[in-house]
C-alpha atoms as a PDB file:
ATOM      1  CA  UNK A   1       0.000   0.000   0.000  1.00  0.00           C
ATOM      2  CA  UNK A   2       2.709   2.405  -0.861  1.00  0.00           C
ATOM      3  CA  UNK A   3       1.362   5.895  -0.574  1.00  0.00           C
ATOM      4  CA  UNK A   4      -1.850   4.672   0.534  1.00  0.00           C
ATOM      5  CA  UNK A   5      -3.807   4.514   3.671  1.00  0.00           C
ATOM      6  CA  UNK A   6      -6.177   3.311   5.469  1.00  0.00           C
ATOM      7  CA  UNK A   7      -9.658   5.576   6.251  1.00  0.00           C
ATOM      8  CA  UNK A   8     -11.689   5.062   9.517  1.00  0.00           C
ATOM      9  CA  UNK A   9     -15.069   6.025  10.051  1.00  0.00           C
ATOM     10  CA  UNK A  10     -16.895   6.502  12.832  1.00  0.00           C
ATOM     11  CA  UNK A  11     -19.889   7.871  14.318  1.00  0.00           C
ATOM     12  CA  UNK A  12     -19.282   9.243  18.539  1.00  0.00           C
ATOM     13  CA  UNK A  13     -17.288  12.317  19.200  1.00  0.00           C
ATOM     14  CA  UNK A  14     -15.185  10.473  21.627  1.00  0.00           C
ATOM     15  CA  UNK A  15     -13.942   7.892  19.689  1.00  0.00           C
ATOM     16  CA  UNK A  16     -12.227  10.180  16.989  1.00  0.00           C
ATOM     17  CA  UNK A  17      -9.276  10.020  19.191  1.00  0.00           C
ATOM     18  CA  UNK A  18     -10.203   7.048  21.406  1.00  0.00           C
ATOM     19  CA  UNK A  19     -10.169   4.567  17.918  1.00  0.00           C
ATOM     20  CA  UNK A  20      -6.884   6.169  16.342  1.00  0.00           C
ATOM     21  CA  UNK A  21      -5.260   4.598  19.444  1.00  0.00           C
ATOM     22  CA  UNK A  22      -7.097   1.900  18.910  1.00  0.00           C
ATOM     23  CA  UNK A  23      -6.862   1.042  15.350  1.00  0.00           C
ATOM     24  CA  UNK A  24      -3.483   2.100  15.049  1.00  0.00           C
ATOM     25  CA  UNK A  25      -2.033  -0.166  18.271  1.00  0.00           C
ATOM     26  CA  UNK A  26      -4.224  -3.339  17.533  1.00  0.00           C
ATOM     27  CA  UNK A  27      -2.778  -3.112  14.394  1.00  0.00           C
ATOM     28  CA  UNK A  28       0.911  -3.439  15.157  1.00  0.00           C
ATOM     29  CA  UNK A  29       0.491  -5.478  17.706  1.00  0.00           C
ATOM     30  CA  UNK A  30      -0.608  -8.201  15.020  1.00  0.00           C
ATOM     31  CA  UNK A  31       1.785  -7.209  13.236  1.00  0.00           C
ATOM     32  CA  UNK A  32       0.083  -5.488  10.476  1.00  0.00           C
ATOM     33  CA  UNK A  33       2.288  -2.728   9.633  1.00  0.00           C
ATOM     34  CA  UNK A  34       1.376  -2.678   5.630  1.00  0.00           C
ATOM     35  CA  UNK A  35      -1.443   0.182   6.147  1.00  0.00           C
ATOM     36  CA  UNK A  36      -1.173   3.212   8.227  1.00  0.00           C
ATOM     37  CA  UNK A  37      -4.164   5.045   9.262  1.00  0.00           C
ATOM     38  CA  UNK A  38      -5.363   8.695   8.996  1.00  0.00           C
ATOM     39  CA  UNK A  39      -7.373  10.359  11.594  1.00  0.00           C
ATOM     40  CA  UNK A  40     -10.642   9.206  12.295  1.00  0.00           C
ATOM     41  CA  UNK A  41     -13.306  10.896  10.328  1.00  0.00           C
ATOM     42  CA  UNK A  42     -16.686  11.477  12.596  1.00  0.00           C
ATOM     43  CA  UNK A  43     -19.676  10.214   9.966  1.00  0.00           C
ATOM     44  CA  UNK A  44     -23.090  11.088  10.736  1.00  0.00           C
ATOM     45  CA  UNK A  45     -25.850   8.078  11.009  1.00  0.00           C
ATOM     46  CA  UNK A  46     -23.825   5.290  10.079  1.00  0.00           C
ATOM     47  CA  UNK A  47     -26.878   3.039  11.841  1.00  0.00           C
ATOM     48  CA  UNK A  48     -28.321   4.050   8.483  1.00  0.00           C
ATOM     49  CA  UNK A  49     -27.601   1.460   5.396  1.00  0.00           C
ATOM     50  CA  UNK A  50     -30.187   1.065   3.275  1.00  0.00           C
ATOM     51  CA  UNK A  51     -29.919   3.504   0.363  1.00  0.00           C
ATOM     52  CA  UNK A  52     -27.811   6.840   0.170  1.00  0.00           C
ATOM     53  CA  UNK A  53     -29.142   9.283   2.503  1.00  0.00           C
ATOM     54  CA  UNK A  54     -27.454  12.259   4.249  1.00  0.00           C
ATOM     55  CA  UNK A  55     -24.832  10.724   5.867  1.00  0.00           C
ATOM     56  CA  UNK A  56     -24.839   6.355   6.620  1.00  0.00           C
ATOM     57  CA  UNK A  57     -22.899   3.971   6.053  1.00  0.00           C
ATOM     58  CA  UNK A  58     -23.146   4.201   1.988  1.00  0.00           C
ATOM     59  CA  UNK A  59     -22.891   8.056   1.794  1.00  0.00           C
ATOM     60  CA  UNK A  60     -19.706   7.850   3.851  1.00  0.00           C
ATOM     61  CA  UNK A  61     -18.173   4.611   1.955  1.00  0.00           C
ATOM     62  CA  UNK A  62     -18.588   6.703  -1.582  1.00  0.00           C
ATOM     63  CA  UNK A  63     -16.995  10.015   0.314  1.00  0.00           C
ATOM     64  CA  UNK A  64     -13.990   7.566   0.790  1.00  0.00           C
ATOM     65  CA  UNK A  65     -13.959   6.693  -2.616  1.00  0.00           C
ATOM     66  CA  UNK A  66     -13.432  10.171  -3.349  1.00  0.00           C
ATOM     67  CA  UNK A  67      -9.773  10.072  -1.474  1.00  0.00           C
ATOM     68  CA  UNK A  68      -7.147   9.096  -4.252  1.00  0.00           C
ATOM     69  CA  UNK A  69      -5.023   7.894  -1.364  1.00  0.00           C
ATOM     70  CA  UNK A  70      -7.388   5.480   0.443  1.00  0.00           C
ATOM     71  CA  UNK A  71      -6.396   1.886   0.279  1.00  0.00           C
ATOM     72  CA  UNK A  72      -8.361   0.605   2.588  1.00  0.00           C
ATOM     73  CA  UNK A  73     -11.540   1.893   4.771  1.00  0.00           C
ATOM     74  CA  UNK A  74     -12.986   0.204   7.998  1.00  0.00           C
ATOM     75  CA  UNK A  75     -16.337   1.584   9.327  1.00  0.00           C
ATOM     76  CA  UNK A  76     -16.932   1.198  13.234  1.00  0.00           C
ATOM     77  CA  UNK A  77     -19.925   1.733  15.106  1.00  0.00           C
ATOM     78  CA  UNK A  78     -22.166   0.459  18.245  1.00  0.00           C
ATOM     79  CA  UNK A  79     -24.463  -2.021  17.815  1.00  0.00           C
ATOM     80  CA  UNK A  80     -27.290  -1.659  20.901  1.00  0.00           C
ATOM     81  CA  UNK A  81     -30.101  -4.035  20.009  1.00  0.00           C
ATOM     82  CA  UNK A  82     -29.240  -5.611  17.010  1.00  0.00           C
ATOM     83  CA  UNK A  83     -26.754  -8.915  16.984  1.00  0.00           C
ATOM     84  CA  UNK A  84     -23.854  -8.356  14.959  1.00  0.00           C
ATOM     85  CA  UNK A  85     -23.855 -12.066  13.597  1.00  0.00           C
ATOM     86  CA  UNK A  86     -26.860 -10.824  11.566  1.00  0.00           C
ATOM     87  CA  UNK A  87     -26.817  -7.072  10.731  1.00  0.00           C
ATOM     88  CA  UNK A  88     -23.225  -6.846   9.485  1.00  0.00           C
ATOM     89  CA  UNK A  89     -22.924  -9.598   6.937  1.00  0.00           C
ATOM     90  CA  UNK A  90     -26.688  -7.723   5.721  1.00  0.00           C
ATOM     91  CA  UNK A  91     -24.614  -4.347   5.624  1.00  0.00           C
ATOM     92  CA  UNK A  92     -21.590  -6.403   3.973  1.00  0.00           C
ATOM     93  CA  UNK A  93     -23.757  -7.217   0.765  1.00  0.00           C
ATOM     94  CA  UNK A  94     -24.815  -3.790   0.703  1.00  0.00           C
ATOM     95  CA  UNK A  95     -21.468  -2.412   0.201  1.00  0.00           C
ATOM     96  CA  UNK A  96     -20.212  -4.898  -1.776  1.00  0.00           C
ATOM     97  CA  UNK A  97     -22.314  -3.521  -4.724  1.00  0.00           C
ATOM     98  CA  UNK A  98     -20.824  -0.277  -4.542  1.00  0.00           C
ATOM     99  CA  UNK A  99     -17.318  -1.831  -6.194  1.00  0.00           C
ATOM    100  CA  UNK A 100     -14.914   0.343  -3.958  1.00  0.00           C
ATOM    101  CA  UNK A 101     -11.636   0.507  -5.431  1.00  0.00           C
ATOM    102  CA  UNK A 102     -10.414  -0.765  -1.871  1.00  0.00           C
ATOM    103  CA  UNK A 103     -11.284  -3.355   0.451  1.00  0.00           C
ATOM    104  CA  UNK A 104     -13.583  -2.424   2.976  1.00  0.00           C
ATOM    105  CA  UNK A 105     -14.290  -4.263   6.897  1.00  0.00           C
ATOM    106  CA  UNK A 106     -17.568  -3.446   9.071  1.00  0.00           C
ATOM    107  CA  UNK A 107     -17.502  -3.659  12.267  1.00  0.00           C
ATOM    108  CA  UNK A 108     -20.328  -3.546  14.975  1.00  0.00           C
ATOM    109  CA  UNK A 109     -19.007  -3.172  19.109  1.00  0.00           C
ATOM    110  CA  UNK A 110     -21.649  -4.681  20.693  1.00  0.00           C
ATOM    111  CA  UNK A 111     -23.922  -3.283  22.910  1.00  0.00           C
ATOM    112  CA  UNK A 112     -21.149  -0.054  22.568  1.00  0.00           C
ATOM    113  CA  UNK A 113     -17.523   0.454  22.722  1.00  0.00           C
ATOM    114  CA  UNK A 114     -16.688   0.104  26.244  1.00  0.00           C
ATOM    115  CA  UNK A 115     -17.507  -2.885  25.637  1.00  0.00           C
ATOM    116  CA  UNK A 116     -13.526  -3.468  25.133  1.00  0.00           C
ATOM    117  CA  UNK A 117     -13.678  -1.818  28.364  1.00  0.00           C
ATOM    118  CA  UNK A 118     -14.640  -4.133  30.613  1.00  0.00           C
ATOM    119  CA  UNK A 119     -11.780  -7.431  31.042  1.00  0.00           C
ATOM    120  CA  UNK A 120      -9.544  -4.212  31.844  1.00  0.00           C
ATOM    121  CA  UNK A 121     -11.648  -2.852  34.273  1.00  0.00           C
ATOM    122  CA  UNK A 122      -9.697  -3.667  37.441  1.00  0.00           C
ATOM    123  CA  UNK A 123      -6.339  -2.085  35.551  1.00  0.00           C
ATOM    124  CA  UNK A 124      -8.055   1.075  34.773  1.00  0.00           C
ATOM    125  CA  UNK A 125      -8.924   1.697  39.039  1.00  0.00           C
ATOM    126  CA  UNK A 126     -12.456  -0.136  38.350  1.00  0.00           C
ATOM    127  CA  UNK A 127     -14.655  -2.778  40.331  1.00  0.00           C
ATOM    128  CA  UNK A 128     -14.888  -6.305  38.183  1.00  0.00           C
ATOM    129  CA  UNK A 129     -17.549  -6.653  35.744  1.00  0.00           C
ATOM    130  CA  UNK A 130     -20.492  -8.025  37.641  1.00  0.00           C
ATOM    131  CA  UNK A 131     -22.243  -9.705  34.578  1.00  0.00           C
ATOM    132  CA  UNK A 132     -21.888 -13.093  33.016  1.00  0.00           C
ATOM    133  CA  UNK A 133     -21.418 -11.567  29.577  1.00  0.00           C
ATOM    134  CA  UNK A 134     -19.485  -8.675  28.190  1.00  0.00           C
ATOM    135  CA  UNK A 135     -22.754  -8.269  26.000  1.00  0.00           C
ATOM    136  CA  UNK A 136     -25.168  -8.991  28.602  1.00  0.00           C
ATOM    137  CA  UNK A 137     -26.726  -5.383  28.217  1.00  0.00           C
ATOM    138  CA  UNK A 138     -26.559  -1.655  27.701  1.00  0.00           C
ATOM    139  CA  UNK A 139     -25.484   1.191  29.525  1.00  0.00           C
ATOM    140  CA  UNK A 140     -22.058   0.477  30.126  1.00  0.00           C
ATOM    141  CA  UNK A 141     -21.176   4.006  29.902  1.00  0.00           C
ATOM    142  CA  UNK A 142     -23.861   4.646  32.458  1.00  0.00           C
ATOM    143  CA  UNK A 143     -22.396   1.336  35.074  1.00  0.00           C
ATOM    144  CA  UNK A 144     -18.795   3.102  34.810  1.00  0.00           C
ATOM    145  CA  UNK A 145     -20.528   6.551  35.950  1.00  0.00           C
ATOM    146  CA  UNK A 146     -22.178   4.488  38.900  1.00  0.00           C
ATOM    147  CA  UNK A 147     -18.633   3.198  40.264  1.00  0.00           C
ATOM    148  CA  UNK A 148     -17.056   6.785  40.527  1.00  0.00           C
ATOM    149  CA  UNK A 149     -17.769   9.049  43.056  1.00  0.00           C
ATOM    150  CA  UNK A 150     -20.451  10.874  43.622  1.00  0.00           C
ATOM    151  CA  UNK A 151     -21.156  13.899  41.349  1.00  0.00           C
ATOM    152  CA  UNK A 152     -19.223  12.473  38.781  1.00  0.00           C
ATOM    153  CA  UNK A 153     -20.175  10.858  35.445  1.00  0.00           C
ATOM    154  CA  UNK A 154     -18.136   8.860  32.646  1.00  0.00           C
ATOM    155  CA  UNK A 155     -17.994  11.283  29.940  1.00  0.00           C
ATOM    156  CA  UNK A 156     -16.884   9.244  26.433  1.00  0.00           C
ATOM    157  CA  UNK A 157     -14.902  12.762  25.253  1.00  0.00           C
ATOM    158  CA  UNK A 158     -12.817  12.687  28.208  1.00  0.00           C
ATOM    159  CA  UNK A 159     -12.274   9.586  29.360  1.00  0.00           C
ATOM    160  CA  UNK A 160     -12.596   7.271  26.268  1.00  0.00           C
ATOM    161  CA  UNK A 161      -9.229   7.865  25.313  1.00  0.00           C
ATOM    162  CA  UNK A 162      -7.655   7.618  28.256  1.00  0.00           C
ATOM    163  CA  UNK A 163      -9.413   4.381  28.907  1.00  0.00           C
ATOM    164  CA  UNK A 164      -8.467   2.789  25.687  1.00  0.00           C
ATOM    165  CA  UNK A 165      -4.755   3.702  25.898  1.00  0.00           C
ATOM    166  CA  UNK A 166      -5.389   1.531  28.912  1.00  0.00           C
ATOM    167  CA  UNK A 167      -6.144  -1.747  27.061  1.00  0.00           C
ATOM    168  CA  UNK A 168      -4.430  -4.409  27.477  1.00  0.00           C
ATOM    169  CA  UNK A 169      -4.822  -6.882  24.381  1.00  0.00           C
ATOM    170  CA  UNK A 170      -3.708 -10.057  25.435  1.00  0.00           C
ATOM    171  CA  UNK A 171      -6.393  -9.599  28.139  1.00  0.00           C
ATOM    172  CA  UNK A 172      -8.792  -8.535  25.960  1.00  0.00           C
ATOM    173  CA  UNK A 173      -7.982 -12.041  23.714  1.00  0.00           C
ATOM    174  CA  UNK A 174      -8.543 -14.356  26.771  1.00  0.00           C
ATOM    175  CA  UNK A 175     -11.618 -13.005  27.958  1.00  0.00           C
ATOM    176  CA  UNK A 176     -12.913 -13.861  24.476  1.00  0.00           C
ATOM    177  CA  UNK A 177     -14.742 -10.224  23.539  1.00  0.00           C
ATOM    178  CA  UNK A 178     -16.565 -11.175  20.647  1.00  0.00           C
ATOM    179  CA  UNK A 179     -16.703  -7.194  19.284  1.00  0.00           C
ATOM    180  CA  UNK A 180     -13.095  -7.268  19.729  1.00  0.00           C
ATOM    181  CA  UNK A 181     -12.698 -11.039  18.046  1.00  0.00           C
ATOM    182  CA  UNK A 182     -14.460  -9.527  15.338  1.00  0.00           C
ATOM    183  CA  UNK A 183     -12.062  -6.374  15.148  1.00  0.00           C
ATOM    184  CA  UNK A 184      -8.990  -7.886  14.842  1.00  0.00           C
ATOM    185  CA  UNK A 185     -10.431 -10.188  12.871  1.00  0.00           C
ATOM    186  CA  UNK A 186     -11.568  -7.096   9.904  1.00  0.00           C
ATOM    187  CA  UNK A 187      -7.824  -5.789  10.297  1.00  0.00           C
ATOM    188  CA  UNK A 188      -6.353  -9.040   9.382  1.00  0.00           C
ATOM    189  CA  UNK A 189      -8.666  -8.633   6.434  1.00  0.00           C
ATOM    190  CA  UNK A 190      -7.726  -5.276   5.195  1.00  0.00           C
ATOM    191  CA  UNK A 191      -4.350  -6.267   5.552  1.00  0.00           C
ATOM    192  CA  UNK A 192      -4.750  -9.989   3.300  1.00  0.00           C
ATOM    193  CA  UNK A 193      -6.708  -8.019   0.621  1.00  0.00           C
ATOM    194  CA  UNK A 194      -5.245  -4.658   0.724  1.00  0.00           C
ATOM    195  CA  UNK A 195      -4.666  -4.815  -3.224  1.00  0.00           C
ATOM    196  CA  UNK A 196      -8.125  -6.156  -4.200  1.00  0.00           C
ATOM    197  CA  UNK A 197     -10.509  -3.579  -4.606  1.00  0.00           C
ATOM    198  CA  UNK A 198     -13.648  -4.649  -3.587  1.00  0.00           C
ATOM    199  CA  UNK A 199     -13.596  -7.160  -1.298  1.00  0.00           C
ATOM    200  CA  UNK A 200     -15.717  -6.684   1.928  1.00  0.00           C
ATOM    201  CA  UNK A 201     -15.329  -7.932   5.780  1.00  0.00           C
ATOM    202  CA  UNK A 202     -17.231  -9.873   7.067  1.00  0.00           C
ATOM    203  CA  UNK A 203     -16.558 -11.829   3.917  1.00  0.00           C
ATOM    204  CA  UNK A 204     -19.089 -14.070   1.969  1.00  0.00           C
END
C-alpha cells in the first residue's frame, strides 16, 4: 500500500481520538504494519444502510472513494439491540455492490464500545464486571458513571481515550470479547486483501 492509507469512520465524538489509538495499536500489535491510518473521520448516522441518505454507512463509503489515497476503509460503530452475527454480513452485501476501489471491513461493538472496556476494568482503578457476559446489556457508559464518586459521570470525550490507551490486548484475547474477536479479525482482512478492490469484511 505504498502511498496509501487506510480511512476510519466513525460515528461518537469520543472515539475520533479514542479509535486512532485503537486502530493504530491493535494493528501493530498483530503485526500489520502494511497500512497506516489517517485520523478518524466522525460520519453522521452510520446506523443508516439502506440507500444513500445524508450521511450512513453508503454516503460515507462513496466520500472515501473520493480520497485518491485510500487503500483501505474500515467503518466502526455500536451495535445496541441488534446482533452483529446478523446485521453486518446484511450491511456487507450492501457495500459490496458499490465496487470500492479498496477493500472495505464493518464492524459492529456490541452493545457499545466500552464494551472493550470491561476485562480491563480492574487495571483502569475499576470494580470487576459483575455480569456473566461482556454483552449482557446496555449502559455500560452509564455502570462506569455508577462506580465513581459521587457527582461524577463517565464522559466518552474525556475519558474514552484515556481508557483505551489503557487496554491491554492479550487480556482482551482471553476473555474472548466477541466485538473485539471480530475487530482484529476485519484488520487481518484489510491487511490480506489490501490490493483487491472490492472485497468486503465480514466476507461471503
Amino acid at each position: 500500500m505504498s502511498g496509501q492509507k487506510g480511512y476510519l469512520l466513525v460515528e461518537g465524538h469520543g472515539e475520533v481520538e479514542a479509535a486512532q489509538n485503537l486502530i493504530t495499536r491493535l494493528s501493530h500489535d498483530i503485526g500489520l504494519y502494511n497500512i497506516p491510518w489517517s485520523k478518524p473521520l466522525r460520519w453522521p448516522n452510520l446506523h443508516q444502510w439502506q440507500g444513500h441518505k445524508s450521511g450512513g454507512v453508503m454516503s460515507g463509503a462513496e466520500f472515501i472513494r473520493t480520497k485518491s489515497d485510500a487503500g483501505a476503509l474500515l467503518i466502526l460503530r455500536d451495535e445496541d439491540d441488534q446482533c452483529p452475527k446478523d446485521l453486518a454480513p446484511q450491511i456487507a452485501q450492501q457495500l459490496r455492490t458499490l465496487k470500492l476501489p479498496f477493500p472495505t471491513a464493518y464492524v459492529l461493538l456490541h452493545p457499545e464500545y466500552e464494551v472493550l472496556f470491561l476485562p480491563c476494568l480492574e487495571r483502569m482503578g475499576f470494580p470487576a464486571w459483575d455480569r456473566d457476559s461482556w454483552e449482557a446489556r446496555r449502559g455500560i457508559k452509564e455502570w462506569l458513571s455508577g462506580q465513581l464518586p459521587k457527582g461524577r459521570s463517565y464522559k466518552p470525550t474525556v475519558q474514552q481515550f484515556a481508557m483505551t490507551r489503557q487496554l491491554d490486548f492479550p487480556t482482551l484475547r482471553s476473555a474472548n470479547v466477541p466485538s473485539f474477536g471480530s475487530l482484529e479479525r476485519g484488520l487481518r482482512f484489510l491487511s490480506d486483501y489490501s490490493d483487491q478492490a472490492g472485497k468486503v469484511y465480514p466476507a461471503e
